[in-house]
C-alpha atoms as a PDB file:
ATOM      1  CA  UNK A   1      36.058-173.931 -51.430  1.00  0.00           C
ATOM      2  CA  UNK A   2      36.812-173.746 -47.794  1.00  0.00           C
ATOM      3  CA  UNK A   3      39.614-174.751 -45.856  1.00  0.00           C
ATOM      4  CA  UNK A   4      40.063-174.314 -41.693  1.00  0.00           C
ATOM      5  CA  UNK A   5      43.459-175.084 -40.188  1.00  0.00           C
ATOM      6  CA  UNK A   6      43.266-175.252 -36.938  1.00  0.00           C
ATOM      7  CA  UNK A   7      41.479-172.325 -35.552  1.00  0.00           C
ATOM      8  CA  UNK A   8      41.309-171.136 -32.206  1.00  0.00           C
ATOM      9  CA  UNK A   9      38.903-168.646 -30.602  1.00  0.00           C
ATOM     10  CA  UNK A  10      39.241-167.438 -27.266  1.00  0.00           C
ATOM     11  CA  UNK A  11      36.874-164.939 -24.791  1.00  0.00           C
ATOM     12  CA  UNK A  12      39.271-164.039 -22.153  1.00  0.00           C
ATOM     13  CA  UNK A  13      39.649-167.271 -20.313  1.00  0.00           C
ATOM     14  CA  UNK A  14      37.155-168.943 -22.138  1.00  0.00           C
ATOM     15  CA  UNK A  15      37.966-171.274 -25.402  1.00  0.00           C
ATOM     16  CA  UNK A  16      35.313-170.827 -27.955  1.00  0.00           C
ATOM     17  CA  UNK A  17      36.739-172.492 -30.593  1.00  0.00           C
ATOM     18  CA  UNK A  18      39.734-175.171 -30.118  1.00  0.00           C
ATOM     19  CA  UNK A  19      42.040-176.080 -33.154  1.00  0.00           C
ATOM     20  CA  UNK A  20      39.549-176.979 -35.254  1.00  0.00           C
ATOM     21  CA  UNK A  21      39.821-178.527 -38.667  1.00  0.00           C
ATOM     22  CA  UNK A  22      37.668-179.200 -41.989  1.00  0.00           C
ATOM     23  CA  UNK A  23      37.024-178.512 -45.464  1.00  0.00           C
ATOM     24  CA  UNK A  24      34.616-178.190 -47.625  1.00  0.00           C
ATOM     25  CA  UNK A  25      34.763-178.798 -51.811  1.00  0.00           C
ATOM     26  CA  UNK A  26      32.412-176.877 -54.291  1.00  0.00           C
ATOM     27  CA  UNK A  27      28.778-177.698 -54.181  1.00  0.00           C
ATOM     28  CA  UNK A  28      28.599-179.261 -50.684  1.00  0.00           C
ATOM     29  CA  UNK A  29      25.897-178.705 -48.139  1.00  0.00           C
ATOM     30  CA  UNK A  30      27.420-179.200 -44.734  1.00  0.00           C
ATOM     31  CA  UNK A  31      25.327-179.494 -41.718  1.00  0.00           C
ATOM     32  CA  UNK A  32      27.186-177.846 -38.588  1.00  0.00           C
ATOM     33  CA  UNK A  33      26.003-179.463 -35.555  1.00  0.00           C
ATOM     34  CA  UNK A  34      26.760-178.838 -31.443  1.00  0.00           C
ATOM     35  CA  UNK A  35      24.823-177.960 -28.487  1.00  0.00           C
ATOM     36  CA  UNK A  36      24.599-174.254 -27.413  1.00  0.00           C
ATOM     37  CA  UNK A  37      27.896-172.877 -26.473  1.00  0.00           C
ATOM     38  CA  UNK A  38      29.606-175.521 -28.770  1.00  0.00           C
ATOM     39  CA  UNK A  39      31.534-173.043 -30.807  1.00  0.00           C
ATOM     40  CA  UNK A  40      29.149-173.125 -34.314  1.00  0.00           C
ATOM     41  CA  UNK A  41      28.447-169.390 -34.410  1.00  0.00           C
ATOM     42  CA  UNK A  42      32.222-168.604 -33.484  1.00  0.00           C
ATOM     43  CA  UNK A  43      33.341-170.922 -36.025  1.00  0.00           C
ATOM     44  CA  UNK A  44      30.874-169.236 -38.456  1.00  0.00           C
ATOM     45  CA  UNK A  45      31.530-165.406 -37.535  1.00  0.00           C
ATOM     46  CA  UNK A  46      35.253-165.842 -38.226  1.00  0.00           C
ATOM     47  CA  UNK A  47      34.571-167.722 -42.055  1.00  0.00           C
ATOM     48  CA  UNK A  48      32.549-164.476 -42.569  1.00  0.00           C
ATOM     49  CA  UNK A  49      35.716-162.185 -41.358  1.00  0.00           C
ATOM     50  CA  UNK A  50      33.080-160.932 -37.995  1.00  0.00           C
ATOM     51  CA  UNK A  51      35.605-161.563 -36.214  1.00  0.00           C
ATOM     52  CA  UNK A  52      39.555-163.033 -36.154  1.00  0.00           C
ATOM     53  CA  UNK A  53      40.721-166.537 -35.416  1.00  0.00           C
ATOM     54  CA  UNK A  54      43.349-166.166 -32.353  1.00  0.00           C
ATOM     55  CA  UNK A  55      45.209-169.326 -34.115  1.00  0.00           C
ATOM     56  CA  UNK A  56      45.211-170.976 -36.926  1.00  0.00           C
ATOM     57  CA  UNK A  57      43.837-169.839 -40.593  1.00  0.00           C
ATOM     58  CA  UNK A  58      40.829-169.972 -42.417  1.00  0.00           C
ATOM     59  CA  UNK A  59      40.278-169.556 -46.578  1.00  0.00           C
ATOM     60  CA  UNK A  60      37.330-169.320 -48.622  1.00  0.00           C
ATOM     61  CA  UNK A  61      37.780-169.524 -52.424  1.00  0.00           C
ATOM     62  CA  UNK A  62      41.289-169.497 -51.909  1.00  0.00           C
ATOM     63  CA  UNK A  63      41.353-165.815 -50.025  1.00  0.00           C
ATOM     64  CA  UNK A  64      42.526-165.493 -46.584  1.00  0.00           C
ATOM     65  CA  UNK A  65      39.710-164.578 -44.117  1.00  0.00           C
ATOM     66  CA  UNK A  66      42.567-162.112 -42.072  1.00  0.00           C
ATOM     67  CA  UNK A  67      44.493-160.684 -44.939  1.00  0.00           C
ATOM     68  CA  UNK A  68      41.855-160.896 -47.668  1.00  0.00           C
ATOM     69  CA  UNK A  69      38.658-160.278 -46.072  1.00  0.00           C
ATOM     70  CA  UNK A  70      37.345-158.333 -48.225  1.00  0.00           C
ATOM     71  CA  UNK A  71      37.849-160.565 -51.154  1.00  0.00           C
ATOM     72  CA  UNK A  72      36.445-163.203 -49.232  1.00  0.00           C
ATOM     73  CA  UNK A  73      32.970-160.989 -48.119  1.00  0.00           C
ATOM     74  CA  UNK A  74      32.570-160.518 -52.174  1.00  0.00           C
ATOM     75  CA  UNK A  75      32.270-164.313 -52.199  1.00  0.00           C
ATOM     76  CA  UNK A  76      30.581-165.154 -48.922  1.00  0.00           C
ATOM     77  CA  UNK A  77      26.328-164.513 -48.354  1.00  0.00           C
ATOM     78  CA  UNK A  78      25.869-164.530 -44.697  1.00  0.00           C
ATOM     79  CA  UNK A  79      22.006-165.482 -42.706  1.00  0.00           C
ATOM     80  CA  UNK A  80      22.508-164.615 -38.948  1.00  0.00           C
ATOM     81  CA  UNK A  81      19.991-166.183 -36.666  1.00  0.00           C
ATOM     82  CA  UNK A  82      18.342-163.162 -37.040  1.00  0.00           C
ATOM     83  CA  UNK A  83      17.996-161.559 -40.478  1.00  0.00           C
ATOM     84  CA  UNK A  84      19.282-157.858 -40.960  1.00  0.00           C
ATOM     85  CA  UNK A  85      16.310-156.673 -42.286  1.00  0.00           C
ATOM     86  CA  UNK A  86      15.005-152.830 -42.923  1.00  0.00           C
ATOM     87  CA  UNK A  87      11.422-153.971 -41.613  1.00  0.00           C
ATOM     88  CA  UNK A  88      10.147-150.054 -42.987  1.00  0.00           C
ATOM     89  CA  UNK A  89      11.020-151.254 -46.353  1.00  0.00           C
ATOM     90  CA  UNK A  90       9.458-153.056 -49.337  1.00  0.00           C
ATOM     91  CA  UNK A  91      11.447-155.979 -50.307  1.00  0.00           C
ATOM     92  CA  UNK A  92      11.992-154.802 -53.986  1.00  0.00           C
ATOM     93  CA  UNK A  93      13.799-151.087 -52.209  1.00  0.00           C
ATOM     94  CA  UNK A  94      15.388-153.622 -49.653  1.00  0.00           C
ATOM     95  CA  UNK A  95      16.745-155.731 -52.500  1.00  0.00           C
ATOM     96  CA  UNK A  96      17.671-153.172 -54.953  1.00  0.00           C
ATOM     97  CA  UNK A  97      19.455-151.096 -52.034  1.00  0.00           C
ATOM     98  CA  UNK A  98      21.725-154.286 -51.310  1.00  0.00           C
ATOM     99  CA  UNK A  99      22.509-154.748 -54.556  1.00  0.00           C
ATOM    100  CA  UNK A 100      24.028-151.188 -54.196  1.00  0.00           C
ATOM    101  CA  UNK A 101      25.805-151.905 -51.159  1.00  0.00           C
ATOM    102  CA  UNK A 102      27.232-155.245 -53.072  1.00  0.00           C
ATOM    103  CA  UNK A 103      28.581-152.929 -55.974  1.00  0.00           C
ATOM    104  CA  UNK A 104      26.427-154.646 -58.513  1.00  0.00           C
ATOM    105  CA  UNK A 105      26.671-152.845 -61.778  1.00  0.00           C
ATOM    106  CA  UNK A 106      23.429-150.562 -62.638  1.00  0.00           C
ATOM    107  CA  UNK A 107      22.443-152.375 -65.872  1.00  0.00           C
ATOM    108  CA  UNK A 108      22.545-155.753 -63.591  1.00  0.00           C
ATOM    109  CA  UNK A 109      20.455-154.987 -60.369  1.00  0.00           C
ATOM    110  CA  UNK A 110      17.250-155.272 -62.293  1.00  0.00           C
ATOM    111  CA  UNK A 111      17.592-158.682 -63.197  1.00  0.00           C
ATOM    112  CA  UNK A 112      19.949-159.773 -60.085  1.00  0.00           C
ATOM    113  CA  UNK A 113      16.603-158.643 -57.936  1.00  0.00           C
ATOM    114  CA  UNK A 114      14.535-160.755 -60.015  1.00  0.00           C
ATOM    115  CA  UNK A 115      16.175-163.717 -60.134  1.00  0.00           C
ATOM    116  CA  UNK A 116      16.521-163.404 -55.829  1.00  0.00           C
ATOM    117  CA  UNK A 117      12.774-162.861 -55.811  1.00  0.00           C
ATOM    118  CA  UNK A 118      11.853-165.553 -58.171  1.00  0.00           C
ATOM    119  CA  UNK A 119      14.102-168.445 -56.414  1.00  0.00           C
ATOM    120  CA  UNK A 120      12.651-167.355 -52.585  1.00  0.00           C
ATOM    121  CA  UNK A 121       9.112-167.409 -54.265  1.00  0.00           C
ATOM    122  CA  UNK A 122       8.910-163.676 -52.949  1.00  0.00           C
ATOM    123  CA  UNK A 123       6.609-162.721 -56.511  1.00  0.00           C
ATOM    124  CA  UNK A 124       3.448-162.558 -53.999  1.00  0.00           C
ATOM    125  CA  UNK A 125       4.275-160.416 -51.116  1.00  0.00           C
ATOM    126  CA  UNK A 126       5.900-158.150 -53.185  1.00  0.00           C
ATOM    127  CA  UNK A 127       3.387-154.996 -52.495  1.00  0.00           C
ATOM    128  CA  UNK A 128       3.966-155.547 -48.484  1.00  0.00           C
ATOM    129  CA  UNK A 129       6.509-154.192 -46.221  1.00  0.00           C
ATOM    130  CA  UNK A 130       8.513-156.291 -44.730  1.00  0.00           C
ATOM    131  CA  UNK A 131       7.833-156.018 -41.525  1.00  0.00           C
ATOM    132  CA  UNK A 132       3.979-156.630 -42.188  1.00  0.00           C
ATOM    133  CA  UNK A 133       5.448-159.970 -43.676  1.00  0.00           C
ATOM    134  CA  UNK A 134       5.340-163.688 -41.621  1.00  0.00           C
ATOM    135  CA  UNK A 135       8.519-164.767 -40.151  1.00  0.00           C
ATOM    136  CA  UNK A 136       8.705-167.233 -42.851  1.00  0.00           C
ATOM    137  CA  UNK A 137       8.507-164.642 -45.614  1.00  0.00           C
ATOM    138  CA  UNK A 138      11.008-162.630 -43.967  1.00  0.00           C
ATOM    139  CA  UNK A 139      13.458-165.274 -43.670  1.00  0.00           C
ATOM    140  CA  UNK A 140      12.917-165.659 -47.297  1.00  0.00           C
ATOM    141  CA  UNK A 141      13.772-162.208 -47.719  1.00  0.00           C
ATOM    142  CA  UNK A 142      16.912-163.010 -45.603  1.00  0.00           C
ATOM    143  CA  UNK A 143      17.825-165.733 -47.716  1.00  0.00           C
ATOM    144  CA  UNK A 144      17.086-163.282 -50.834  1.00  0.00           C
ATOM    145  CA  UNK A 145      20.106-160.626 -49.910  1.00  0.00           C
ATOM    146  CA  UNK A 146      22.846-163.774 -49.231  1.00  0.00           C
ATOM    147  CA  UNK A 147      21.827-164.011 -52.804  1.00  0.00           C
ATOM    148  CA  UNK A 148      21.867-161.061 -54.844  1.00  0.00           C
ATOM    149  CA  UNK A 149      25.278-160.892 -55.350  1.00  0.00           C
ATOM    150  CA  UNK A 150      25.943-164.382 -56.639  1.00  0.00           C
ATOM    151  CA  UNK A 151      28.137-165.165 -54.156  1.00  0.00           C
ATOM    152  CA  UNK A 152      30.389-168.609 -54.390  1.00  0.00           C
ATOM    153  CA  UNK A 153      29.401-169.705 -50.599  1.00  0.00           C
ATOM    154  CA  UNK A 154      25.998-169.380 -48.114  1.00  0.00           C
ATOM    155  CA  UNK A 155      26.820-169.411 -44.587  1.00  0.00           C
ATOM    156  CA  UNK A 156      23.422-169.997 -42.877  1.00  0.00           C
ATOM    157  CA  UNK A 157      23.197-169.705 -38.921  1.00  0.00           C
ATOM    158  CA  UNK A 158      19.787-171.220 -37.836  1.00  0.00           C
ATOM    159  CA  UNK A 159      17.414-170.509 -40.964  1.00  0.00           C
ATOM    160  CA  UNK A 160      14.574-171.661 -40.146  1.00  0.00           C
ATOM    161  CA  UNK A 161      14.774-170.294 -36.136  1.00  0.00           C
ATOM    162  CA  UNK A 162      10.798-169.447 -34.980  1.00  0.00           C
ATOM    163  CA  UNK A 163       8.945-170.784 -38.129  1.00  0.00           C
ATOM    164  CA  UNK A 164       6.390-173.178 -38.819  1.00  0.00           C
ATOM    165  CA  UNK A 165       6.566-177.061 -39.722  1.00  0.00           C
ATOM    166  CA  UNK A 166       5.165-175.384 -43.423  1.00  0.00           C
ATOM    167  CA  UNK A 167       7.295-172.763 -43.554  1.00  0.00           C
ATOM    168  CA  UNK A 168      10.379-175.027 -42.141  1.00  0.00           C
ATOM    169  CA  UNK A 169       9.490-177.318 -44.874  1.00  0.00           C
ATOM    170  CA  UNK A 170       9.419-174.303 -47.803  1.00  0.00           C
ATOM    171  CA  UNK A 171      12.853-173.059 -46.545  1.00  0.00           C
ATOM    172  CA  UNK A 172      14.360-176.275 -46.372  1.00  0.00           C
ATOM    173  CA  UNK A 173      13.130-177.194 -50.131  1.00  0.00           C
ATOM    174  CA  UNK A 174      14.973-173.324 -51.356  1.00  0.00           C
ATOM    175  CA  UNK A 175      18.202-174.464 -49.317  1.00  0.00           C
ATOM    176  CA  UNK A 176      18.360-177.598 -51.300  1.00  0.00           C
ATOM    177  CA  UNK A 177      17.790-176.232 -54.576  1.00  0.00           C
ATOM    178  CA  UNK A 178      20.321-173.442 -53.709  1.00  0.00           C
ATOM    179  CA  UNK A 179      22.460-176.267 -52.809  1.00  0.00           C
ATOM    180  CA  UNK A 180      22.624-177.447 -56.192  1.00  0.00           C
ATOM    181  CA  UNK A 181      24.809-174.617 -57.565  1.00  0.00           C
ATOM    182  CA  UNK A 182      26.718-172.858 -54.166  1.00  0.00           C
ATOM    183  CA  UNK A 183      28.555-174.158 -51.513  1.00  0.00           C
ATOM    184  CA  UNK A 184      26.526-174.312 -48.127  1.00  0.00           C
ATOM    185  CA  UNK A 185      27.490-174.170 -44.735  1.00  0.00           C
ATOM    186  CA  UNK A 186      24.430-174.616 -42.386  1.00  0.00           C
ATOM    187  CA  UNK A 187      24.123-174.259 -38.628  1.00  0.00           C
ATOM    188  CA  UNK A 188      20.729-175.693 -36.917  1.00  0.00           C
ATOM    189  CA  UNK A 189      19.471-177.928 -34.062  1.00  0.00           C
ATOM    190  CA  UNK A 190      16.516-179.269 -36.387  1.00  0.00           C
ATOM    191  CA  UNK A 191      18.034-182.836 -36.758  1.00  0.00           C
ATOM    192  CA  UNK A 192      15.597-184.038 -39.480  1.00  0.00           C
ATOM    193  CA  UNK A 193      16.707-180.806 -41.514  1.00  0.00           C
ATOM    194  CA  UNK A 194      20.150-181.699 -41.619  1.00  0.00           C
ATOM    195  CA  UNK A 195      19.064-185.325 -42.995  1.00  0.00           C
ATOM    196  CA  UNK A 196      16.707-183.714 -45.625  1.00  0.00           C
ATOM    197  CA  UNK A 197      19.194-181.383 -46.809  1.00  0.00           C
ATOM    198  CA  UNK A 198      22.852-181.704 -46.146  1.00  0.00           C
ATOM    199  CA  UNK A 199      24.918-184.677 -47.463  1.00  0.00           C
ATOM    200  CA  UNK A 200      28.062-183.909 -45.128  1.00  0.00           C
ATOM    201  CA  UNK A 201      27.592-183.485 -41.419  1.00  0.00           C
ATOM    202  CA  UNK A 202      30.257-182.283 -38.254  1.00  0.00           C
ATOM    203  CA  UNK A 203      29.595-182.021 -34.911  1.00  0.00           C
ATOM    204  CA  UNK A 204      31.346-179.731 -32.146  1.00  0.00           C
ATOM    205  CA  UNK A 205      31.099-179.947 -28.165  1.00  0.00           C
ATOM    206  CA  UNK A 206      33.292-177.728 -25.665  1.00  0.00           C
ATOM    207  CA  UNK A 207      34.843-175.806 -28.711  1.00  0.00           C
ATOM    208  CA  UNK A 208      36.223-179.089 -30.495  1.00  0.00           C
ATOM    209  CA  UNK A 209      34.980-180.907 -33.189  1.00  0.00           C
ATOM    210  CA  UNK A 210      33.796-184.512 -32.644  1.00  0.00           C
ATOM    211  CA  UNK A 211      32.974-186.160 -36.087  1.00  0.00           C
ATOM    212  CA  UNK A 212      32.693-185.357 -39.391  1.00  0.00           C
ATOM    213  CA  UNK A 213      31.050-187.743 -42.423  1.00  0.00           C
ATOM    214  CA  UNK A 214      27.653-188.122 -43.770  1.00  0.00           C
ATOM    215  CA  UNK A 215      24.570-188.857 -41.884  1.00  0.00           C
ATOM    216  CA  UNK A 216      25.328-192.549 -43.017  1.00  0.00           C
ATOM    217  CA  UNK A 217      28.622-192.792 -42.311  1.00  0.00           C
ATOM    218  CA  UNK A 218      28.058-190.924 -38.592  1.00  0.00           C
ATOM    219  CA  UNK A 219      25.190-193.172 -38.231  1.00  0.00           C
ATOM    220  CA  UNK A 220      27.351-196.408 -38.565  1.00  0.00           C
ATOM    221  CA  UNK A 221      29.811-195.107 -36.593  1.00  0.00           C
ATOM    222  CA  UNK A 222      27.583-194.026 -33.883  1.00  0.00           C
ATOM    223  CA  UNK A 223      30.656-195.243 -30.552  1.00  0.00           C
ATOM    224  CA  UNK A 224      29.307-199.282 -31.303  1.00  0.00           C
ATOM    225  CA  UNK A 225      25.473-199.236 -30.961  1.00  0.00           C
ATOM    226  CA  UNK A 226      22.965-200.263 -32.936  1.00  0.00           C
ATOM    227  CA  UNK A 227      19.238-200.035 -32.993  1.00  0.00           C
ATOM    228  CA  UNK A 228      17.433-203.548 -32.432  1.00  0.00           C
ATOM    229  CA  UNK A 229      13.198-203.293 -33.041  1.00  0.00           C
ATOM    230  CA  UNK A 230      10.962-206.423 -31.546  1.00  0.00           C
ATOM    231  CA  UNK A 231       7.547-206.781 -31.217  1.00  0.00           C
ATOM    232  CA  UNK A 232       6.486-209.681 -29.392  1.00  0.00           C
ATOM    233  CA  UNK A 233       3.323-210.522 -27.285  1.00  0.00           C
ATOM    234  CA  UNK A 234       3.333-211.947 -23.800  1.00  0.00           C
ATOM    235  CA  UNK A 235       3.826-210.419 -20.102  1.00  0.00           C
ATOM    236  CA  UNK A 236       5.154-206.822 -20.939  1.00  0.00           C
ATOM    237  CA  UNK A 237       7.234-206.835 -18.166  1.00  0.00           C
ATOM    238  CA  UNK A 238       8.700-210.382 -18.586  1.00  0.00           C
ATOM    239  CA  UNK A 239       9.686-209.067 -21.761  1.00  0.00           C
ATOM    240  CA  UNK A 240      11.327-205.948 -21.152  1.00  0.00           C
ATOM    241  CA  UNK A 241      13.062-207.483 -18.044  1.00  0.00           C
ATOM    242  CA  UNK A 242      14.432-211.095 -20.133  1.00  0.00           C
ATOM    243  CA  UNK A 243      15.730-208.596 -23.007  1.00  0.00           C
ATOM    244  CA  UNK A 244      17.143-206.087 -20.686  1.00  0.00           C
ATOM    245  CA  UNK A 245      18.804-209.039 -19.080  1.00  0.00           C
ATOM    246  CA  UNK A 246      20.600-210.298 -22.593  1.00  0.00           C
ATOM    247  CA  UNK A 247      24.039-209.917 -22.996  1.00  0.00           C
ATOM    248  CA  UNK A 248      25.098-206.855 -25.748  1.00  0.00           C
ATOM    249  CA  UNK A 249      21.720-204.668 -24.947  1.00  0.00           C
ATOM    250  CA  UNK A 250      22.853-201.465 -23.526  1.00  0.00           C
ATOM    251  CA  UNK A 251      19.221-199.970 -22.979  1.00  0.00           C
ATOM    252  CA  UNK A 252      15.498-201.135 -23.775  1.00  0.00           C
ATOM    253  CA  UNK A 253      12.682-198.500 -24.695  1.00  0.00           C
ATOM    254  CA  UNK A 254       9.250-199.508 -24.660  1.00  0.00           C
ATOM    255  CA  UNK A 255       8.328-197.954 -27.805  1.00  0.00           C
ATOM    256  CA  UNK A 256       4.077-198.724 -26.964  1.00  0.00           C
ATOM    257  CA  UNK A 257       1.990-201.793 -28.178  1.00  0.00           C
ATOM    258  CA  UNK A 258      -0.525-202.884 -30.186  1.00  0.00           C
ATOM    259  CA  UNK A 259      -2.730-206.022 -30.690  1.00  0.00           C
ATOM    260  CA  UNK A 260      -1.033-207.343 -27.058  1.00  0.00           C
ATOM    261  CA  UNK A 261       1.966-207.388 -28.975  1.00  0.00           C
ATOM    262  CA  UNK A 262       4.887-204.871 -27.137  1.00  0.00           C
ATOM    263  CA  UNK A 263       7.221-202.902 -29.327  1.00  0.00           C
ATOM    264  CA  UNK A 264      10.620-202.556 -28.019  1.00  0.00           C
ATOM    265  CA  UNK A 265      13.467-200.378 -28.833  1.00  0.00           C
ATOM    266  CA  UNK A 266      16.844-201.656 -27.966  1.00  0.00           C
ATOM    267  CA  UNK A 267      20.090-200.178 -28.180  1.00  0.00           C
ATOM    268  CA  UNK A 268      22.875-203.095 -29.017  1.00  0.00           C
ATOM    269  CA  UNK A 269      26.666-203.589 -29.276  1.00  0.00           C
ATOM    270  CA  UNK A 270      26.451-205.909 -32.441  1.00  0.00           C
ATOM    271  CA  UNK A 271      22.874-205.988 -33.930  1.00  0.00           C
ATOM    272  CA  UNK A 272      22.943-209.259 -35.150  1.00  0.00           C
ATOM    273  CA  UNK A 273      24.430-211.299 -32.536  1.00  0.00           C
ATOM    274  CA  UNK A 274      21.565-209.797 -29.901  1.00  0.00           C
ATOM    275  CA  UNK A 275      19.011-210.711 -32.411  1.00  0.00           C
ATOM    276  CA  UNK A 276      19.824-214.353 -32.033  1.00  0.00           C
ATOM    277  CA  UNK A 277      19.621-214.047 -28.734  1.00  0.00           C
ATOM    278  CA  UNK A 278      15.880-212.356 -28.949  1.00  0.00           C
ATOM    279  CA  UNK A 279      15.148-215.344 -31.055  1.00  0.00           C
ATOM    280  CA  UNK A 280      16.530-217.935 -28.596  1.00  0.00           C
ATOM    281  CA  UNK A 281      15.305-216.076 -25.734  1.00  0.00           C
ATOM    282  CA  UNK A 282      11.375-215.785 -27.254  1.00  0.00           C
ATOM    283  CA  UNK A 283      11.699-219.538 -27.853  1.00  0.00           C
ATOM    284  CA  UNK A 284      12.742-220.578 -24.408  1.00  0.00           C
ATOM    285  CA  UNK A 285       9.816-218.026 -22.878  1.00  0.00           C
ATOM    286  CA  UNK A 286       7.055-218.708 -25.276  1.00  0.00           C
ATOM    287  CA  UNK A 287       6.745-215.414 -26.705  1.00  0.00           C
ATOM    288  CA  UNK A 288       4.904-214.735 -30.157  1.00  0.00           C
ATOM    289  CA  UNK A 289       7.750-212.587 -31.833  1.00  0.00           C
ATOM    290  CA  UNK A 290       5.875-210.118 -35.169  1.00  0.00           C
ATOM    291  CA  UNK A 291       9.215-208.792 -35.757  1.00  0.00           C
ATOM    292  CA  UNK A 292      12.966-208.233 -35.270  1.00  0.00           C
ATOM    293  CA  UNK A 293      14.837-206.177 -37.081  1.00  0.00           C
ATOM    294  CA  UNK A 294      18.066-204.446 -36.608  1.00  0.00           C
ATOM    295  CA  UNK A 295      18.051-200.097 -37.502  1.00  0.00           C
ATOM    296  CA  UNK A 296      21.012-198.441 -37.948  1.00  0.00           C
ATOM    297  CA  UNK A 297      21.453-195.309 -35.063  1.00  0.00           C
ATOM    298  CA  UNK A 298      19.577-192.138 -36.267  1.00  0.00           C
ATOM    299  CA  UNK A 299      21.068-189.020 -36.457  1.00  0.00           C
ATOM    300  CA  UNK A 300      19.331-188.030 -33.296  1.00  0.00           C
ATOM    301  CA  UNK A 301      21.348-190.718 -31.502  1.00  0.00           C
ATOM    302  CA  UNK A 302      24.458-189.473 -32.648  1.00  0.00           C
ATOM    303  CA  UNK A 303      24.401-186.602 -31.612  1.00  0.00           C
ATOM    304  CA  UNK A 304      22.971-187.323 -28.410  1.00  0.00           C
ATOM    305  CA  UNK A 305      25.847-189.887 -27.666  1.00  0.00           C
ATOM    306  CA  UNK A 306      28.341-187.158 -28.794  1.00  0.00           C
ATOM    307  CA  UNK A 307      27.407-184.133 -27.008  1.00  0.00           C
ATOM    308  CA  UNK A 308      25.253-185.913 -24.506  1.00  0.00           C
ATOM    309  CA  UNK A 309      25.900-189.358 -24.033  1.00  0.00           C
ATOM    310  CA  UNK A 310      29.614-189.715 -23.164  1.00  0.00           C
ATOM    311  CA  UNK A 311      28.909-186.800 -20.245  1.00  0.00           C
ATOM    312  CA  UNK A 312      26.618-189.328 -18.322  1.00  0.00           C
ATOM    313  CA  UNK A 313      29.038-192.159 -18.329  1.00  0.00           C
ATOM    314  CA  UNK A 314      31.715-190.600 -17.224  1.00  0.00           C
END
């Protein structure tokens, strides 16, 4: 449904966007992840033909995003950060006047607007204007007009920007049903989102894209570490320093404690091997071990080792 061949953006001397490369099939939910100034809402603008690639190419639906942009718009609903909305309106004028501007036929808009207002659960704030609406209603009027002309692919730039944990958790729920049918493109720095809702992830940093797999695949491939849990109960400090000391532990968090037992966090080269080592170590120090299991690296940790981590080593 979407194919980018190595697209470059630039800003005068800055790079934006360097030679970057993915796809995505039909029906896909892609999370697009990258600190600020990574290149996401670059990458983003020119799949919505806002603005042209320097190099490379781009095609969505099989229509060229320079030659064919129009073709491509027809097939594209687009949610900037912040929603073009007509705040004066009410959202069944708003709706009915984009389904105007989309070219939907006249015997159509009628049910195209109530079929957007049914899926965004709009039916109760129906008799308010917009702008008297909360933020998240009005996102969910955002997320209405990507809709009402059935388009093929949702390009979502920070949905759920300024809302509450409730509303975050509404949005998120429409995304994934949306999800089910359209393919999805969506840009955020809410890390649990992209696990509830995306089964594909990539991540940019300085313009270039750094990985690209599912939260589970990224996850197990997260540059060699591991997540190691203990709880154990003796001298905190003993503890923290004799695991710290163990060969294969990178970094130990105290994660708090409970019942004079400490919880520890370590990051590990190879989980297993440094949990033998816990073991042997806990024996040779007397320590009461409650448990010791090995985590895999959370999407969090990921991305921090790929747009943070690798900065402070070198």
């Amino acid at each position: 449904m979407i194919e980018v061949c190595n697209i470059t953006k630039r800003f005068g001397p800055t790079v934006a966007v360097r030679n970057v490369n993915f796809s995505v099939p039909k029906g896909e939910v892609l999370g697009l992840l990258g600190p600020n100034g990574a290149g996401k809402t670059t990458t983003m603008r020119i799949l919505t033909c806002y603005m042209p690639a320097d190099e490379g190419t781009a095609t969505v639906a099989g229509y060229d995003v320079h030659t064919d942009s129009l073709e491509v718009r027809k097939r594209i609903g687009y949610l900037p950060e912040n929603a073009p909305l007509y705040k004066e309106m009410f959202p069944l004028a708003y709706l009915d006047f984009l389904s105007r501007v989309r070219g939907i036929p006249t015997s159509q808009r009628k049910a195209r607007v109530e079929r957007v207002v049914e899926t965004c659960g709009l039916t109760g704030v129906l008799h308010k204007r917009i702008g008297e609406m909360s933020k998240g209603y009005q996102q969910r009027v955002g997320l209405a007009q990507t809709l009402i002309h059935e388009p093929e692919v949702l390009i979502l730039d920070e949905p759920t920007t300024g809302l509450d944990p409730n509303q975050i958790k509404e949005i998120r729920t429409i995304i994934r049903e949306i999800g089910r049918e359209k393919t999805v493109i969506l840009s955020t720095h809410i890390l649990p989102e992209v696990q509830a809702t995306c089964n594909r992830v990539i991540i940019m940093r300085n313009a270039e894209l750094v990985a690209d797999g599912s939260p589970q695949e990224l996850s197990r491939r997260a540059t060699g570490t591991a997540l190691l849990v203990v709880e154990a109960r003796g001298p905190a400090d003993e503890i923290r320093q004799g695991l710290a000391a163990l060969d294969g532990v990178k970094s130990v968090t105290v994660a708090g404690a409970e019942d004079s037992f400490s919880r520890l966090e370590l990051a590990v080269t190879d989980g297993k091997a440094v949990a033998e080592r816990v073991f042997a170590a806990a024996v040779r120090a007397g320590w009461t071990l409650r448990e010791l299991k090995a985590e895999s690296a959370s999407l969090e940790q990921v991305f921090y080792e790929l747009t943070i981590g690798e900065k402070e080593e070198q």
